[in-house]
N, C-alpha and C. Protein backbone atom coordinates (compact mmCIF):
# COMPACT_ATOMS: atom_id res chain seq x y z
N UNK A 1 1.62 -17.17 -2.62
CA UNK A 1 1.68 -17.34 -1.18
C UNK A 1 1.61 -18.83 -0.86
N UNK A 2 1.98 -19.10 0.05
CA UNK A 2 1.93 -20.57 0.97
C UNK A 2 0.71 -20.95 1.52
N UNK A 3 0.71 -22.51 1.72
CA UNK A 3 -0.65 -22.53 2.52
C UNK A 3 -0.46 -22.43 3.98
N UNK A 4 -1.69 -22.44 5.00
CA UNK A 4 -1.66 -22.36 5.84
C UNK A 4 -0.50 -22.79 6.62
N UNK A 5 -0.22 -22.24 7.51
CA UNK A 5 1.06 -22.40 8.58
C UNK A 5 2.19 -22.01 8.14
N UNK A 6 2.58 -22.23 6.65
CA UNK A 6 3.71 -22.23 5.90
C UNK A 6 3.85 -20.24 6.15
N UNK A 7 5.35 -20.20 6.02
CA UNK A 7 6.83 -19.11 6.06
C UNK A 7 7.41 -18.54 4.84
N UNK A 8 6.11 -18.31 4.19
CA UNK A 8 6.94 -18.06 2.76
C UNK A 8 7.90 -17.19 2.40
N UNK A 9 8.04 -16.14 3.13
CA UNK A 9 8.52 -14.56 3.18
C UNK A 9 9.48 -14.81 4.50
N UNK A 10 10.77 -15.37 4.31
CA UNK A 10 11.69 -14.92 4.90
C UNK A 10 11.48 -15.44 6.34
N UNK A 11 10.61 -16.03 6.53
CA UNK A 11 10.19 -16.53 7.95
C UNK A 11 8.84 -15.77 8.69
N UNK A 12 8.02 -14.77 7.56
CA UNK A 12 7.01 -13.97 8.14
C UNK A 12 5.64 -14.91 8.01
N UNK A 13 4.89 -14.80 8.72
CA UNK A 13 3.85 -15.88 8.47
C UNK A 13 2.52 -15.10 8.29
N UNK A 14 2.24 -15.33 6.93
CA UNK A 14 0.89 -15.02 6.31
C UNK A 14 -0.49 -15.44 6.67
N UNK A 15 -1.49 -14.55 6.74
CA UNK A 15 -2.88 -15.67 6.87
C UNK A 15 -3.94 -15.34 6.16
N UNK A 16 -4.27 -16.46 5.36
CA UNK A 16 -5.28 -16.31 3.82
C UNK A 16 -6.43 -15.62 4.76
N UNK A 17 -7.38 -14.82 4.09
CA UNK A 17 -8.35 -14.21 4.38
C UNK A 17 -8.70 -14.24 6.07
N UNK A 18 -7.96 -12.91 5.94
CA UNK A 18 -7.72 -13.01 7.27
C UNK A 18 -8.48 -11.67 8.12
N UNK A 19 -9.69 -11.96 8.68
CA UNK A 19 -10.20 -10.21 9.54
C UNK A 19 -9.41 -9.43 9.99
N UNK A 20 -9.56 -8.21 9.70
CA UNK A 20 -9.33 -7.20 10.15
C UNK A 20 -10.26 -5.71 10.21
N UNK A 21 -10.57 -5.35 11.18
CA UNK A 21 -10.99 -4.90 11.56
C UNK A 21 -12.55 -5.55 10.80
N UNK A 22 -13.80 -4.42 9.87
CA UNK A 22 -14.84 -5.25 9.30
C UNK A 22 -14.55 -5.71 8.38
N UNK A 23 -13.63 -6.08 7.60
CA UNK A 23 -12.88 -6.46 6.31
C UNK A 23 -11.86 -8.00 6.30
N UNK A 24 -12.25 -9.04 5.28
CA UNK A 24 -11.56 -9.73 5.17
C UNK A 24 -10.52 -9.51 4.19
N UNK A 25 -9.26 -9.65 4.60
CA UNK A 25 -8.20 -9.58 3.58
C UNK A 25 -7.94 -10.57 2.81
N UNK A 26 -7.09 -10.17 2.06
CA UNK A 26 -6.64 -11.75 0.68
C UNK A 26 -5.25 -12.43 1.81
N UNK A 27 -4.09 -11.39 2.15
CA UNK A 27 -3.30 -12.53 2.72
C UNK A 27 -3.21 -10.96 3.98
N UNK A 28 -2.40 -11.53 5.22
CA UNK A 28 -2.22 -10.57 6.58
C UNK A 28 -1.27 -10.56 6.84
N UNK A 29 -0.50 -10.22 7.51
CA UNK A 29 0.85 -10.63 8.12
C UNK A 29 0.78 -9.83 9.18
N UNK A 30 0.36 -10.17 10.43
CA UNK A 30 -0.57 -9.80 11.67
C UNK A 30 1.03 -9.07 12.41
N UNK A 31 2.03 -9.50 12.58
CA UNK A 31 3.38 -9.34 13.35
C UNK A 31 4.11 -8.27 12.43
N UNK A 32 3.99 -8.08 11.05
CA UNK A 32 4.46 -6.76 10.06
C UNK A 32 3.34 -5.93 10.17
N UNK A 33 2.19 -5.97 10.06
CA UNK A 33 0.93 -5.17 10.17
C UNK A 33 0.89 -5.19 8.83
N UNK A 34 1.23 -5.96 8.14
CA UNK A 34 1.25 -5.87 6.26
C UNK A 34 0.02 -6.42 5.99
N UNK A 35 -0.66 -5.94 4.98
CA UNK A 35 -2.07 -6.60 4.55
C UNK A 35 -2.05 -6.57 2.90
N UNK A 36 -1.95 -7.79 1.81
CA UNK A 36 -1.47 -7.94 0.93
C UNK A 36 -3.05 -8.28 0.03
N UNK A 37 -3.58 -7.60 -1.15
CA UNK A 37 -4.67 -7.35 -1.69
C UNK A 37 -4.17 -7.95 -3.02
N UNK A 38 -4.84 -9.00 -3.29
CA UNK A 38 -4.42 -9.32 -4.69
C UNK A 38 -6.02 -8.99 -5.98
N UNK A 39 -5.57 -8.22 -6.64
CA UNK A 39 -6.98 -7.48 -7.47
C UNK A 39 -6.77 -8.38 -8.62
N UNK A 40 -8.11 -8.21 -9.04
CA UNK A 40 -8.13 -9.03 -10.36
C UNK A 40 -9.13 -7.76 -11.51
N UNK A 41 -9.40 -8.03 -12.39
CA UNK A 41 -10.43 -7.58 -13.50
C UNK A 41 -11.30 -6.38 -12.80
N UNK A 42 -11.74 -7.17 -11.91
CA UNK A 42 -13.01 -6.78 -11.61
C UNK A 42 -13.25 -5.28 -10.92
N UNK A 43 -11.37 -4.99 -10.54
CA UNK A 43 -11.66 -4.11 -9.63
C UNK A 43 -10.81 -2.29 -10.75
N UNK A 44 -10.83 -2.52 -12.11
CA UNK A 44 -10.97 -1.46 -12.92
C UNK A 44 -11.93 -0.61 -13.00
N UNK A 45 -12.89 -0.43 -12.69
CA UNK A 45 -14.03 -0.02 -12.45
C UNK A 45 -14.05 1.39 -11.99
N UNK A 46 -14.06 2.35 -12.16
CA UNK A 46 -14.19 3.30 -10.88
C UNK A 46 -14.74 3.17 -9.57
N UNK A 47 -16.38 2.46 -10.00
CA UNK A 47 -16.74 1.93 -8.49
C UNK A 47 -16.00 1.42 -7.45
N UNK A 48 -15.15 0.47 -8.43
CA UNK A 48 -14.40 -0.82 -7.35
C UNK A 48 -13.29 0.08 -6.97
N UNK A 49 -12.30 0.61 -8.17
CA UNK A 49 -11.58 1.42 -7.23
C UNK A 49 -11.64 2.51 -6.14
N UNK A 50 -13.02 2.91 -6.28
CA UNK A 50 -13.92 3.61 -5.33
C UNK A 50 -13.45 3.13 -3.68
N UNK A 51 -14.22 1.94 -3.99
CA UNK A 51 -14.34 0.88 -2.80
C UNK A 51 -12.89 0.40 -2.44
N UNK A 52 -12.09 0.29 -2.86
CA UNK A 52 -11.04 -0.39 -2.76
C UNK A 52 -10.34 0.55 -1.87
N UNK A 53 -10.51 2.34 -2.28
CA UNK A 53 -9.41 3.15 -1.71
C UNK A 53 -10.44 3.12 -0.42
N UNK A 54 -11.49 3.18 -0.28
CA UNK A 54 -11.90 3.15 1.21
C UNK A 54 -11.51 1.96 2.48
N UNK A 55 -11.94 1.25 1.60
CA UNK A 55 -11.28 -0.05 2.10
C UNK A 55 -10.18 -0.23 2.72
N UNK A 56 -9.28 0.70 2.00
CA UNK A 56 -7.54 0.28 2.31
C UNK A 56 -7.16 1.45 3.31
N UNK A 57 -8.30 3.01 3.27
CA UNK A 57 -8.05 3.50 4.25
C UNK A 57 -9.03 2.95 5.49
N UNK A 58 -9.81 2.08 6.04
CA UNK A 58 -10.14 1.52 7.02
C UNK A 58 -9.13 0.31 7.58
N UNK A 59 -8.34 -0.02 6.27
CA UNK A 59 -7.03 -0.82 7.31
C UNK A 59 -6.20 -0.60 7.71
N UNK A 60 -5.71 0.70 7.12
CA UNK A 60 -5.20 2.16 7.62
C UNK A 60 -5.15 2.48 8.83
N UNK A 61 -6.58 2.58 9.44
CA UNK A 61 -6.74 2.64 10.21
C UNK A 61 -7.09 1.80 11.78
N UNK A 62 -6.41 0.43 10.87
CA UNK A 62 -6.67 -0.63 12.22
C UNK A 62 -5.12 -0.37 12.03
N UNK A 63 -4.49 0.37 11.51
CA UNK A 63 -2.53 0.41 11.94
C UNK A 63 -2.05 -1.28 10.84
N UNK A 64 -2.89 -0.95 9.48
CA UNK A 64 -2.04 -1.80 8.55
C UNK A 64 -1.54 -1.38 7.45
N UNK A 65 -0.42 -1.53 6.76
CA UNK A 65 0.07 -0.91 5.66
C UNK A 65 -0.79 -2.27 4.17
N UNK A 66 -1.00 -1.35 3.45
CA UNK A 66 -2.10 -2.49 2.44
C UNK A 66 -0.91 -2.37 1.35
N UNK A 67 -0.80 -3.51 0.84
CA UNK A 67 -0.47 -3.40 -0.65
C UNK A 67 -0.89 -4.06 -1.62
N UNK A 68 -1.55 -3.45 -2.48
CA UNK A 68 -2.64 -3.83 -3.54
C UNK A 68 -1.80 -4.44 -5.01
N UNK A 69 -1.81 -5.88 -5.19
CA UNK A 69 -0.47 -6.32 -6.67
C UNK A 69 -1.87 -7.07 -7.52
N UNK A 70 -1.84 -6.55 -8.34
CA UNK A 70 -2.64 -7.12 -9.45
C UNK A 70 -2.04 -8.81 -9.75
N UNK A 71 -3.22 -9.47 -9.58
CA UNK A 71 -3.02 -10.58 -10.35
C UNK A 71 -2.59 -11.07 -11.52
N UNK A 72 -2.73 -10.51 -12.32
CA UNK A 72 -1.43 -10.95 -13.41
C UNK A 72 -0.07 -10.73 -13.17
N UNK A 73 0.28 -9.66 -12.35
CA UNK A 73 1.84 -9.62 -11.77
C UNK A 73 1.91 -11.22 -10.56
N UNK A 74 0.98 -11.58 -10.17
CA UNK A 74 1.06 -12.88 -9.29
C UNK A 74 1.77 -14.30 -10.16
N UNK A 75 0.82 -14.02 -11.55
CA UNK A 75 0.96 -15.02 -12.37
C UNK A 75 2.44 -14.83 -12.85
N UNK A 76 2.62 -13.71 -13.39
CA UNK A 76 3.88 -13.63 -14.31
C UNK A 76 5.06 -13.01 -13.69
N UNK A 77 5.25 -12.29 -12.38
CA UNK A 77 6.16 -12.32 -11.84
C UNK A 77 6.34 -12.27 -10.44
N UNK A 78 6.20 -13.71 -10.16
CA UNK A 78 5.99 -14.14 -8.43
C UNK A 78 7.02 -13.87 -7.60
N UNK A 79 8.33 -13.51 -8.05
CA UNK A 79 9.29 -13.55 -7.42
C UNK A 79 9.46 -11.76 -7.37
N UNK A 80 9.29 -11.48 -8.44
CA UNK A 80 9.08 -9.43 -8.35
C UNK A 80 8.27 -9.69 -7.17
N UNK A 81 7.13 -10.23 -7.26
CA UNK A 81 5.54 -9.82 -6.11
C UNK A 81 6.60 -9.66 -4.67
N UNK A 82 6.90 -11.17 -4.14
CA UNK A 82 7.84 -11.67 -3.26
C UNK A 82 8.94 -10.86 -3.11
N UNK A 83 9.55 -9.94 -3.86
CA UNK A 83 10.80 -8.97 -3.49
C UNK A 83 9.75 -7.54 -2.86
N UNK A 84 8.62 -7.06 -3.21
CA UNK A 84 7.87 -6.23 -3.12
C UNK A 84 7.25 -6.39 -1.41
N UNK A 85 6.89 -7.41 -1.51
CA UNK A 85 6.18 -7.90 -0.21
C UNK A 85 7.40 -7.86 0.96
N UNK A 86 8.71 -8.55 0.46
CA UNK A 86 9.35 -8.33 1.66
C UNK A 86 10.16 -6.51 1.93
N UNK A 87 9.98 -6.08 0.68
CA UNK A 87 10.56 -4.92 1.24
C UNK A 87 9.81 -4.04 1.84
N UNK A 88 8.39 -4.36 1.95
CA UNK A 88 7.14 -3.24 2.60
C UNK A 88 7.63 -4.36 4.27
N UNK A 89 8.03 -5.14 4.43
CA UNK A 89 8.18 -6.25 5.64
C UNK A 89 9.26 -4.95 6.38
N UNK A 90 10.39 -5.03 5.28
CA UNK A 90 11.66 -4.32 6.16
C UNK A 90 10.87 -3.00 6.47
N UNK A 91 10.45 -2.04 5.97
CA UNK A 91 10.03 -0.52 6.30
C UNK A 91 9.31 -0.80 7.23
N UNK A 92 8.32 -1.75 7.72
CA UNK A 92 7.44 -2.14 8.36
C UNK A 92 8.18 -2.18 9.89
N UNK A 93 9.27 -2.84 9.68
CA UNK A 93 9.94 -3.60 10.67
C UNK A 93 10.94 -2.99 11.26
N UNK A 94 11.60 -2.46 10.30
CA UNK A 94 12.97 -1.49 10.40
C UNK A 94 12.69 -0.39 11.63
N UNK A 95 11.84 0.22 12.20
CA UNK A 95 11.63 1.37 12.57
C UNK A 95 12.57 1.61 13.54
């Protein structure tokens, strides 16, 4: 992702940890209602995935679509991530 202010996605503008509803997200995209979760290690766990599916249904329910991309797909294929992200943009958008 880009830093602040920056258009990385086609002209959609992202925002690093960004509230929603009681939850801070990893990136937002407030105008797609897209909310982008980047997991690492930590969240294999059952607990965490526990937490995680609750989580993603409380952003659910502020009317955001979540999509959860493991961090090593960040590292090793940024441009897959980036085709992924904008096509949850079009379904988002398309209606």
């Amino acid at each position: 992702m880009a830093g602040p202010g920056e258009r990385p996605a086609n002209g959609w503008k992202f925002r690093r940890q960004h509230p929603v509803g009681n939850a801070i997200t990893d990136f937002a995209c407030v105008a797609a209602k897209l909310v982008v979760e980047v997991d690492g290690a930590t969240h294999a766990t059952e607990a965490e995935r526990l937490r995680d599916e609750r989580r993603t249904e409380a952003l659910r329910r502020c009317g955001f679509e979540v999509l959860r991309i493991d961090n090593v797909d960040v590292a090793d294929t940024l441009e897959g991530v980036r085709e992924t992200i904008l096509a949850a943009i079009e379904r988002r958008t398309s209606v």
